[in-house]
Structure formats: structure tokens, C-alpha cells
PDB file of N, CA and C in Angstrom:
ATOM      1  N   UNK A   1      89.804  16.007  45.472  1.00  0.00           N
ATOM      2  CA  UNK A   1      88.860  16.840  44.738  1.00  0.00           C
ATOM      3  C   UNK A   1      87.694  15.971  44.296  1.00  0.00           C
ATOM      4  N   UNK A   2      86.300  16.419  45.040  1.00  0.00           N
ATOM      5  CA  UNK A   2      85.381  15.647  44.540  1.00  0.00           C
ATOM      6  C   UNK A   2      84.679  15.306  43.066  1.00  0.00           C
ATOM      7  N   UNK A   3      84.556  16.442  42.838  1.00  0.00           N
ATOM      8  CA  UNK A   3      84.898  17.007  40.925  1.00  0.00           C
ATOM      9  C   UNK A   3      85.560  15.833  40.365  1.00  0.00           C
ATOM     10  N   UNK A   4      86.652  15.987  40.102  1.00  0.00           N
ATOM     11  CA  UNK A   4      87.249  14.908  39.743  1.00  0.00           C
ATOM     12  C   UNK A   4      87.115  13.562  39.938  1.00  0.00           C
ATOM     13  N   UNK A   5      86.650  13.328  40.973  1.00  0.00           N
ATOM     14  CA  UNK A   5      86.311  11.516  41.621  1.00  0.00           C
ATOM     15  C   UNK A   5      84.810  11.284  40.590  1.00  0.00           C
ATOM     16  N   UNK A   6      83.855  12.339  41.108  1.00  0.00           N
ATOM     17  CA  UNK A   6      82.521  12.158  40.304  1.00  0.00           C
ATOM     18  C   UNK A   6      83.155  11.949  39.094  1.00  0.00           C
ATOM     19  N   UNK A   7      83.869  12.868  38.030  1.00  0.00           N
ATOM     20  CA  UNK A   7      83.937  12.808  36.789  1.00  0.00           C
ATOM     21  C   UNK A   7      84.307  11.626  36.348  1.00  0.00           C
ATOM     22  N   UNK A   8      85.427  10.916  36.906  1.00  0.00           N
ATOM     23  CA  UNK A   8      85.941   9.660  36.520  1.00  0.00           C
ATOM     24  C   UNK A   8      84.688   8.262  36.699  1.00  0.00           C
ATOM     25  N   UNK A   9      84.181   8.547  38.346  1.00  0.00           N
ATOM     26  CA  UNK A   9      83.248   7.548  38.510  1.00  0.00           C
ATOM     27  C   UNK A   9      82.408   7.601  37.525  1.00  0.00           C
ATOM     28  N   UNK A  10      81.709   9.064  36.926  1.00  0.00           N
ATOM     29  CA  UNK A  10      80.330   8.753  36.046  1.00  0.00           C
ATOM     30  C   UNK A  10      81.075   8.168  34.318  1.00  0.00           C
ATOM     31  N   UNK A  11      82.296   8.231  34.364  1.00  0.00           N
ATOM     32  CA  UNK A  11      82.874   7.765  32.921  1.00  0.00           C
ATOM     33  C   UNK A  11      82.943   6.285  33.151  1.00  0.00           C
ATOM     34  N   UNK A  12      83.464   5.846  34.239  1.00  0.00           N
ATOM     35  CA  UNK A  12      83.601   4.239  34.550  1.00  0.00           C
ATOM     36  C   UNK A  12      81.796   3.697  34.691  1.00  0.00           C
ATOM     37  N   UNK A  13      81.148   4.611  35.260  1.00  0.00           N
ATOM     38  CA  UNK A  13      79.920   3.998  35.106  1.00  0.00           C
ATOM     39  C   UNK A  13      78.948   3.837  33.377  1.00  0.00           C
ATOM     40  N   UNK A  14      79.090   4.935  32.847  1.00  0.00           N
ATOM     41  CA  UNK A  14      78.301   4.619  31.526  1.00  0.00           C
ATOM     42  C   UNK A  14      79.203   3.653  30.442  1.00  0.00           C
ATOM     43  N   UNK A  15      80.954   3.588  30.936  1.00  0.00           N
ATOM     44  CA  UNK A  15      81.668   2.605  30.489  1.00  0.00           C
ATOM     45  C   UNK A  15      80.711   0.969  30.888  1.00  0.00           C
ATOM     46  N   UNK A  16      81.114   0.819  32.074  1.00  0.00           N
ATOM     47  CA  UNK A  16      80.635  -0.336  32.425  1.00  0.00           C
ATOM     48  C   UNK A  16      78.915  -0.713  32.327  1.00  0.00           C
ATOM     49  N   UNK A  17      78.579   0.187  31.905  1.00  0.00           N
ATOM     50  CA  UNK A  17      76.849   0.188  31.652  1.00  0.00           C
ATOM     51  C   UNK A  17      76.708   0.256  30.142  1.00  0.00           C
ATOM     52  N   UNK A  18      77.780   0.073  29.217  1.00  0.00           N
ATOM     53  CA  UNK A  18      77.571   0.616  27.510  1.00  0.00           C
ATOM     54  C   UNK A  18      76.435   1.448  27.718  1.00  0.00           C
ATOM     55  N   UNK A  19      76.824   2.839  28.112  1.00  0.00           N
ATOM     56  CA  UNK A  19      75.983   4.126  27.962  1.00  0.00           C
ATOM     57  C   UNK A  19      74.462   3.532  28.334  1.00  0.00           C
ATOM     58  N   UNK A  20      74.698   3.159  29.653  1.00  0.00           N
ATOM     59  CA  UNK A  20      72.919   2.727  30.185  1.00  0.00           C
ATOM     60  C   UNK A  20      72.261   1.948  29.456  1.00  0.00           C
ATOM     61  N   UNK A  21      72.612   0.727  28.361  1.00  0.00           N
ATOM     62  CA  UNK A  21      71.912  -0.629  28.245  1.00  0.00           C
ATOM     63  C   UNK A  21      71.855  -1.710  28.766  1.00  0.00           C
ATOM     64  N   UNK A  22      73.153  -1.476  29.529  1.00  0.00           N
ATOM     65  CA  UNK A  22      73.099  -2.541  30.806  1.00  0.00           C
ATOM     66  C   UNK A  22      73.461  -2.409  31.990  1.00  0.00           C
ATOM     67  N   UNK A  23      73.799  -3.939  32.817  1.00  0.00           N
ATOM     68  CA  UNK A  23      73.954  -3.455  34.337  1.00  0.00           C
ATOM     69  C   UNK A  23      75.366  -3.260  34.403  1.00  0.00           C
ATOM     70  N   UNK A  24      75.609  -2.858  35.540  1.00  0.00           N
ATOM     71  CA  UNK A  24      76.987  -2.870  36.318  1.00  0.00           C
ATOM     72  C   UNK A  24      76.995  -3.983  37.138  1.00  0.00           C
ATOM     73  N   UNK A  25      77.686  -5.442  36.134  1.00  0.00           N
ATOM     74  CA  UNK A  25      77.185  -6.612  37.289  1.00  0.00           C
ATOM     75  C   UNK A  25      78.382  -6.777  37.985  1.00  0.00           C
ATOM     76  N   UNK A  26      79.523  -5.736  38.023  1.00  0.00           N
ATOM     77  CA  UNK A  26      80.447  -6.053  38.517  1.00  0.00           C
ATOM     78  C   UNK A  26      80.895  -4.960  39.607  1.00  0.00           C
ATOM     79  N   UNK A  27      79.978  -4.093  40.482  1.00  0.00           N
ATOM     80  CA  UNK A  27      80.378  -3.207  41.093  1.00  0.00           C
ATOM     81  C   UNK A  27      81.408  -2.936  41.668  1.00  0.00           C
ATOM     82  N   UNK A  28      82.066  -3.855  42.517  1.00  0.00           N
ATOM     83  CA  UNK A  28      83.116  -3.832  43.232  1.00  0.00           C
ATOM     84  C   UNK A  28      84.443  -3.636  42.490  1.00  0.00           C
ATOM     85  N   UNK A  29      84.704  -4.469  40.854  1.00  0.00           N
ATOM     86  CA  UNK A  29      85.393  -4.148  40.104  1.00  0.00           C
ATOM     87  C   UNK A  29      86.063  -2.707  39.326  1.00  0.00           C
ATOM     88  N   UNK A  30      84.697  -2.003  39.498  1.00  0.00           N
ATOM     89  CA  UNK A  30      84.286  -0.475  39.068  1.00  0.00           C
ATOM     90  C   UNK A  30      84.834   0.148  39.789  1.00  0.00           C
ATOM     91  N   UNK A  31      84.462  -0.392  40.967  1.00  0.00           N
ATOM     92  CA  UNK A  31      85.302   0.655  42.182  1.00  0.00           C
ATOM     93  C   UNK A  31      86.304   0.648  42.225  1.00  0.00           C
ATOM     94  N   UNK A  32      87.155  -0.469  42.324  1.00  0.00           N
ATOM     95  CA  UNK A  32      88.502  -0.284  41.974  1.00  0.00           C
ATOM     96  C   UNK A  32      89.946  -0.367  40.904  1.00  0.00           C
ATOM     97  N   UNK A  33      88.142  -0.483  39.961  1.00  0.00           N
ATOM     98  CA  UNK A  33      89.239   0.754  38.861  1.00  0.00           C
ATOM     99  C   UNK A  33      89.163   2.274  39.056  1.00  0.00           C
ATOM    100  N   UNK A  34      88.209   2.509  39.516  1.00  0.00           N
ATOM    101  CA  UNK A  34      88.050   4.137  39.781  1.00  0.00           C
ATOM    102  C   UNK A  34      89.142   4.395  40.964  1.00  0.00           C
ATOM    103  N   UNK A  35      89.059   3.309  41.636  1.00  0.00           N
ATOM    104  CA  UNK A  35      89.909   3.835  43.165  1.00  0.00           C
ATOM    105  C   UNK A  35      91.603   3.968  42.351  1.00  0.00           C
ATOM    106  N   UNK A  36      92.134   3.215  41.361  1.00  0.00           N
ATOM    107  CA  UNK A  36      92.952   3.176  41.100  1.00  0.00           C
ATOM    108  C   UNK A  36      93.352   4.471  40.086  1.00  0.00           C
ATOM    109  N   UNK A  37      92.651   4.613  39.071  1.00  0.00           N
ATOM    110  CA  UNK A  37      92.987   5.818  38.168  1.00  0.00           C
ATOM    111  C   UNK A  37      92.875   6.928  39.214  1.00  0.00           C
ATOM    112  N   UNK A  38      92.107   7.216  39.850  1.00  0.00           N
ATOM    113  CA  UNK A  38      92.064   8.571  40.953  1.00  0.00           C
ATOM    114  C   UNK A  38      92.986   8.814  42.273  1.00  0.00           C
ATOM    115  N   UNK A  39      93.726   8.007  42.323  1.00  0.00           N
ATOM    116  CA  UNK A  39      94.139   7.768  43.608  1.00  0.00           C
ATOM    117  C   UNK A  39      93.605   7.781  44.891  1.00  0.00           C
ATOM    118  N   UNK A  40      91.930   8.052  44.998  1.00  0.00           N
ATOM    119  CA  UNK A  40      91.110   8.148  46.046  1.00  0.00           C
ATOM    120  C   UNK A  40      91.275   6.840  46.908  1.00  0.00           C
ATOM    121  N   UNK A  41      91.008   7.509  47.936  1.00  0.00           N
ATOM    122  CA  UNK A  41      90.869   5.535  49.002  1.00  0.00           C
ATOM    123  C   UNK A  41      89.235   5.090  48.422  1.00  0.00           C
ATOM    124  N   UNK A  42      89.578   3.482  48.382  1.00  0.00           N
ATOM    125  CA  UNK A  42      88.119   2.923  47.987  1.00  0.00           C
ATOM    126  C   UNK A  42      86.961   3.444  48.753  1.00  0.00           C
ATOM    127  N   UNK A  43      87.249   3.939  50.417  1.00  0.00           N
ATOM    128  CA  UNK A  43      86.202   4.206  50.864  1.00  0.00           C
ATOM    129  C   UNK A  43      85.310   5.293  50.095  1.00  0.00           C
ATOM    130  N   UNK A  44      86.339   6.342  50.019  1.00  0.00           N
ATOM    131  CA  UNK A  44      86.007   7.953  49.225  1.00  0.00           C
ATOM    132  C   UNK A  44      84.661   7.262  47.916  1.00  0.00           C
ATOM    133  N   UNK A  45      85.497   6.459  47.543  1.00  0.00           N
ATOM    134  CA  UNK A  45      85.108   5.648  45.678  1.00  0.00           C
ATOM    135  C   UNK A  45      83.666   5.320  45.776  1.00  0.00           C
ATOM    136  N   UNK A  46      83.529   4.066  47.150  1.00  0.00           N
ATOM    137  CA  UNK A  46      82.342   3.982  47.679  1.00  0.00           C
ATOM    138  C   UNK A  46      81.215   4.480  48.226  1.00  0.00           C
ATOM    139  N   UNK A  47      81.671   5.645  48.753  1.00  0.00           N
ATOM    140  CA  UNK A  47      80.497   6.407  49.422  1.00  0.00           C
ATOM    141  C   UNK A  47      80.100   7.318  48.184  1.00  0.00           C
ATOM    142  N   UNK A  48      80.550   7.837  47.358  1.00  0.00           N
ATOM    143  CA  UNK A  48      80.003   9.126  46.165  1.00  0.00           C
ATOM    144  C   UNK A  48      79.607   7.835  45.502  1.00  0.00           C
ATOM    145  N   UNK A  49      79.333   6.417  45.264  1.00  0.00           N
ATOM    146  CA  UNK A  49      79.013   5.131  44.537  1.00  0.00           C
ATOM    147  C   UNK A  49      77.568   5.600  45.272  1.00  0.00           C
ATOM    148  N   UNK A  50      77.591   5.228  46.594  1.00  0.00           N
ATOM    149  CA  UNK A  50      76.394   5.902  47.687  1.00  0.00           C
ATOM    150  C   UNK A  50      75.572   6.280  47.523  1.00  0.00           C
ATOM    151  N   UNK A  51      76.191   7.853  47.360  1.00  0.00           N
ATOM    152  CA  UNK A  51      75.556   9.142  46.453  1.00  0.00           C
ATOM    153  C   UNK A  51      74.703   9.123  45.821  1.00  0.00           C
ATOM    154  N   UNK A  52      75.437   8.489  44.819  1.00  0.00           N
ATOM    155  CA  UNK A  52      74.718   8.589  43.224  1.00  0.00           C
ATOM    156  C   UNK A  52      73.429   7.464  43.025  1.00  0.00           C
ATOM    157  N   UNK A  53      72.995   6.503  44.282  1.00  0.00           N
ATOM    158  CA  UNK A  53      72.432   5.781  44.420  1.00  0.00           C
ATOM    159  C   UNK A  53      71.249   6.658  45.014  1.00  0.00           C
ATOM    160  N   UNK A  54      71.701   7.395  46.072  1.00  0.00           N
ATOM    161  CA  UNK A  54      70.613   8.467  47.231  1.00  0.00           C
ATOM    162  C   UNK A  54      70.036   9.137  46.326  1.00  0.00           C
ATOM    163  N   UNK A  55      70.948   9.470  45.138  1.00  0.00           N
ATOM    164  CA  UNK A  55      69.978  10.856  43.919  1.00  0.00           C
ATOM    165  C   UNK A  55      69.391  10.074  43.396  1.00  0.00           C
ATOM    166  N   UNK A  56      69.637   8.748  43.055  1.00  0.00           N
ATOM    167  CA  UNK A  56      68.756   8.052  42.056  1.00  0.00           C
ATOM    168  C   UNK A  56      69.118   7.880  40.487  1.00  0.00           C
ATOM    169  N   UNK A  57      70.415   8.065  40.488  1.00  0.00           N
ATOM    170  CA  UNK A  57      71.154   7.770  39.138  1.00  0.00           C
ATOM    171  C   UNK A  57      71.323   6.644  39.255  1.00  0.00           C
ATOM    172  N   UNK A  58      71.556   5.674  40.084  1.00  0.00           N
ATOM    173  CA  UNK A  58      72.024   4.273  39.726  1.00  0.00           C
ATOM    174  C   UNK A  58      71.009   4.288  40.721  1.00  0.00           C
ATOM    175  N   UNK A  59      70.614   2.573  40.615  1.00  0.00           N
ATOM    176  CA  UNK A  59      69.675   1.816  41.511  1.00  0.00           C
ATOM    177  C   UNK A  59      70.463   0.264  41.529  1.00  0.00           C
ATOM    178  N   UNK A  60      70.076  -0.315  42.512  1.00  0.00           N
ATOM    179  CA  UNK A  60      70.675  -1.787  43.150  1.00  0.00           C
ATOM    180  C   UNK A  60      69.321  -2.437  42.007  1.00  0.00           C
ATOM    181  N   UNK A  61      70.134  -3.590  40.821  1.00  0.00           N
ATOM    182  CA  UNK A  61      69.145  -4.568  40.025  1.00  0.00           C
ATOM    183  C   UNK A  61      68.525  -5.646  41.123  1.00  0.00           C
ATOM    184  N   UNK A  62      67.062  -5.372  41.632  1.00  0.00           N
ATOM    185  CA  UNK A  62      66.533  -6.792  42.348  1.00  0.00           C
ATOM    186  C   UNK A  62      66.414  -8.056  41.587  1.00  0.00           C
ATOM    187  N   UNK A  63      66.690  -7.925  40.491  1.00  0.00           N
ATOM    188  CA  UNK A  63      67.046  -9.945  40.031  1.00  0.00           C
ATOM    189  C   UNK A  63      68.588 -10.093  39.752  1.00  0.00           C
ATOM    190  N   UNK A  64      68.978  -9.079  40.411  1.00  0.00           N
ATOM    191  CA  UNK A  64      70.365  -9.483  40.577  1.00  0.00           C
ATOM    192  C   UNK A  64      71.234  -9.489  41.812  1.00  0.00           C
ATOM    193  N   UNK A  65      72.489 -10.476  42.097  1.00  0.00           N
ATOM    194  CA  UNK A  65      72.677 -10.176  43.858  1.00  0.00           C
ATOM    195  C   UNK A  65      73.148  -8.828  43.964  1.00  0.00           C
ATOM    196  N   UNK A  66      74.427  -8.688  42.883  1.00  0.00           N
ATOM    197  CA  UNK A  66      75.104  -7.653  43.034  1.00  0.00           C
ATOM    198  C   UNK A  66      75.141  -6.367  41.884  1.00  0.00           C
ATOM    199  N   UNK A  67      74.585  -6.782  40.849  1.00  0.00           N
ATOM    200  CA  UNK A  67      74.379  -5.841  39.911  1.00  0.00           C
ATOM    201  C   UNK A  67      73.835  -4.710  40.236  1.00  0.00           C
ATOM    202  N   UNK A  68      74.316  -3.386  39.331  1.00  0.00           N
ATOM    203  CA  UNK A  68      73.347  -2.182  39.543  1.00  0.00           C
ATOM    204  C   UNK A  68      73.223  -1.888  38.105  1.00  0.00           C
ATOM    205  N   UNK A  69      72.329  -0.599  37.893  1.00  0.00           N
ATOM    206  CA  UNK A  69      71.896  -0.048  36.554  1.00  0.00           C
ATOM    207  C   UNK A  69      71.530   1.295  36.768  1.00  0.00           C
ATOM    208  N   UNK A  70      71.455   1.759  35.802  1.00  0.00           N
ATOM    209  CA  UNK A  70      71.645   3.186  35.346  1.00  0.00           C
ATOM    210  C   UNK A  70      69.425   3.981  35.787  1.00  0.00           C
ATOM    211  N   UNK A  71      69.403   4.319  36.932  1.00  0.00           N
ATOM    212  CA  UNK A  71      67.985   4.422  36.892  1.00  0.00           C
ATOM    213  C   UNK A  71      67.409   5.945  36.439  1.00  0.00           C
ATOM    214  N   UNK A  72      68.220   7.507  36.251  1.00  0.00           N
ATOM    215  CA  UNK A  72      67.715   8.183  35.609  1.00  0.00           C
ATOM    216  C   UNK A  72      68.951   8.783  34.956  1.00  0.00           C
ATOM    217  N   UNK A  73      69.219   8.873  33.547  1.00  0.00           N
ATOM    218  CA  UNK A  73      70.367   9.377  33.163  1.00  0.00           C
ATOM    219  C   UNK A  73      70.610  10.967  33.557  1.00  0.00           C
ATOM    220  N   UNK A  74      71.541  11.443  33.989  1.00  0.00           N
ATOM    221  CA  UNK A  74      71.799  12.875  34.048  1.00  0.00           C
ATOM    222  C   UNK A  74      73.529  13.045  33.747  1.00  0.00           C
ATOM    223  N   UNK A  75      73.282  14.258  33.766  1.00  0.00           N
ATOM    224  CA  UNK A  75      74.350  15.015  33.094  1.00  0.00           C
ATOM    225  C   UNK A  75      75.687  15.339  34.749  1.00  0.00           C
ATOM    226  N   UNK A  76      77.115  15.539  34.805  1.00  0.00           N
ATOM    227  CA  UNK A  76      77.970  15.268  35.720  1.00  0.00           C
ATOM    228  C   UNK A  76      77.388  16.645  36.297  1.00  0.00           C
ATOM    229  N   UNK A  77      76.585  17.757  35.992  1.00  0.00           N
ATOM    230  CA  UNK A  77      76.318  18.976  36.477  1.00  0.00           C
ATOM    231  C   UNK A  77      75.023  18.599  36.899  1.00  0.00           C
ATOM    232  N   UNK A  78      74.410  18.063  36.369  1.00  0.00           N
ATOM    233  CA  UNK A  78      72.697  17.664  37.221  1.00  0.00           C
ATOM    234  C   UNK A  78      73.416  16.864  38.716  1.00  0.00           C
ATOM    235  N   UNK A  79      74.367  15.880  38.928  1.00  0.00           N
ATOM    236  CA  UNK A  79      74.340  15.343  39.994  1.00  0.00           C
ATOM    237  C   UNK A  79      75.347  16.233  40.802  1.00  0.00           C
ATOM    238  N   UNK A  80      75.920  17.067  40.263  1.00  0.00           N
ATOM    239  CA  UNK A  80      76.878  17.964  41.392  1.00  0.00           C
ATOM    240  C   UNK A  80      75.675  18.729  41.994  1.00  0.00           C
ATOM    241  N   UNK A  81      74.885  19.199  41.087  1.00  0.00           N
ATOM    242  CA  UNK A  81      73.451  20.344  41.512  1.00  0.00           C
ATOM    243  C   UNK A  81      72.664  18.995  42.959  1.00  0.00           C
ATOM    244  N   UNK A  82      72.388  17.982  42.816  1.00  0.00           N
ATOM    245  CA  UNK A  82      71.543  17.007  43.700  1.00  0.00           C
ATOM    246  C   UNK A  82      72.655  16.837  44.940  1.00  0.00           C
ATOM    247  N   UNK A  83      73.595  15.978  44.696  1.00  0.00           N
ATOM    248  CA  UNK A  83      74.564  15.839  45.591  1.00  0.00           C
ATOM    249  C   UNK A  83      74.931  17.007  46.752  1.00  0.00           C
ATOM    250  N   UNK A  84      74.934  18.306  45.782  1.00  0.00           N
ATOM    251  CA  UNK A  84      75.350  19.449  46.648  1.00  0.00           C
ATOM    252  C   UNK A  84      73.758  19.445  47.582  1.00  0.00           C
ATOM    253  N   UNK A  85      72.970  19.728  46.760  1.00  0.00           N
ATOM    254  CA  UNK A  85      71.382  19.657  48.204  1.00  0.00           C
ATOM    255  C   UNK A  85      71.201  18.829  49.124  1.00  0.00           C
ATOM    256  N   UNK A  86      72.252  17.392  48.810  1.00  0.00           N
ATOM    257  CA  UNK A  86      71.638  16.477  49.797  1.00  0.00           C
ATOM    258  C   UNK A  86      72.353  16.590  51.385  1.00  0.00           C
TER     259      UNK A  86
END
């Protein structure tokens, strides 16, 4: 259930972002805590990670190798509404 994967991912993300003041310098970590509480395969974890990059909720930090950050805050119903158009 994708519902559910988003919901958990966008809680692990504003977790690991303290509610969008910082980065996610640990992406890969994120993922598999999400892959683990959800039982999703990491791939599933990774590609809606993807996603949420294509809508423009998270963006890749360029002074960082691997960090990301929070680039427009929205609500788990604003990105089901984007996700579903894309």
C-alpha cells in the first residue's frame, strides 16, 4: 500500500530533517529505517524517495555529497495530489 509507505517515509523525513531545519545527511540510513518499519523492499522505499524528489519536496544538498533537504514543505495529501499527476 502506497499510502502507507508515503505516510511513514514523510514522518522519517521531517524526523530526520527536525521538521525542515536541516538536511537528511544520512539518506541511505532513512531508507532503511523506512524499509524496515514498512516491510517494503528498499527498492519500493527508494523509488517514492525518487518521487518526492521529481515533485520537488526534497532536493539533493549541492555542498553536500550525499545529503538532501526539505525544498517545498507540503502536506502527505498535496504529494499524493502531485505524485498521482506525475
Amino acid at each position: 500500500m502506497k499510502e502507507n509507505l508515503l505516510d511513514i517515509l514523510y514522518r522519517q523525513i521531517l524526523f530526520f530533517t527536525e521538521n525542515g531545519k536541516s538536511n537528511i545527511d544520512s539518506p541511505n540510513f532513512m531508507v532503511q529505517e523506512t524499509h524496515k518499519i514498512t516491510g517494503k523492499p528498499r527498492k519500493e522505499v527508494i523509488q517514492l524517495f525518487k518521487e518526492l524528489t521529481e515533485i520537488e519536496f526534497i532536493e539533493k544538498d549541492p555542498s553536500a555529497e550525499y545529503a538532501y533537504r526539505l525544498k517545498n514543505m507540503m502536506t502527505v495529501d498535496e504529494i499524493e495530489k502531485k505524485i498521482t499527476k506525475a
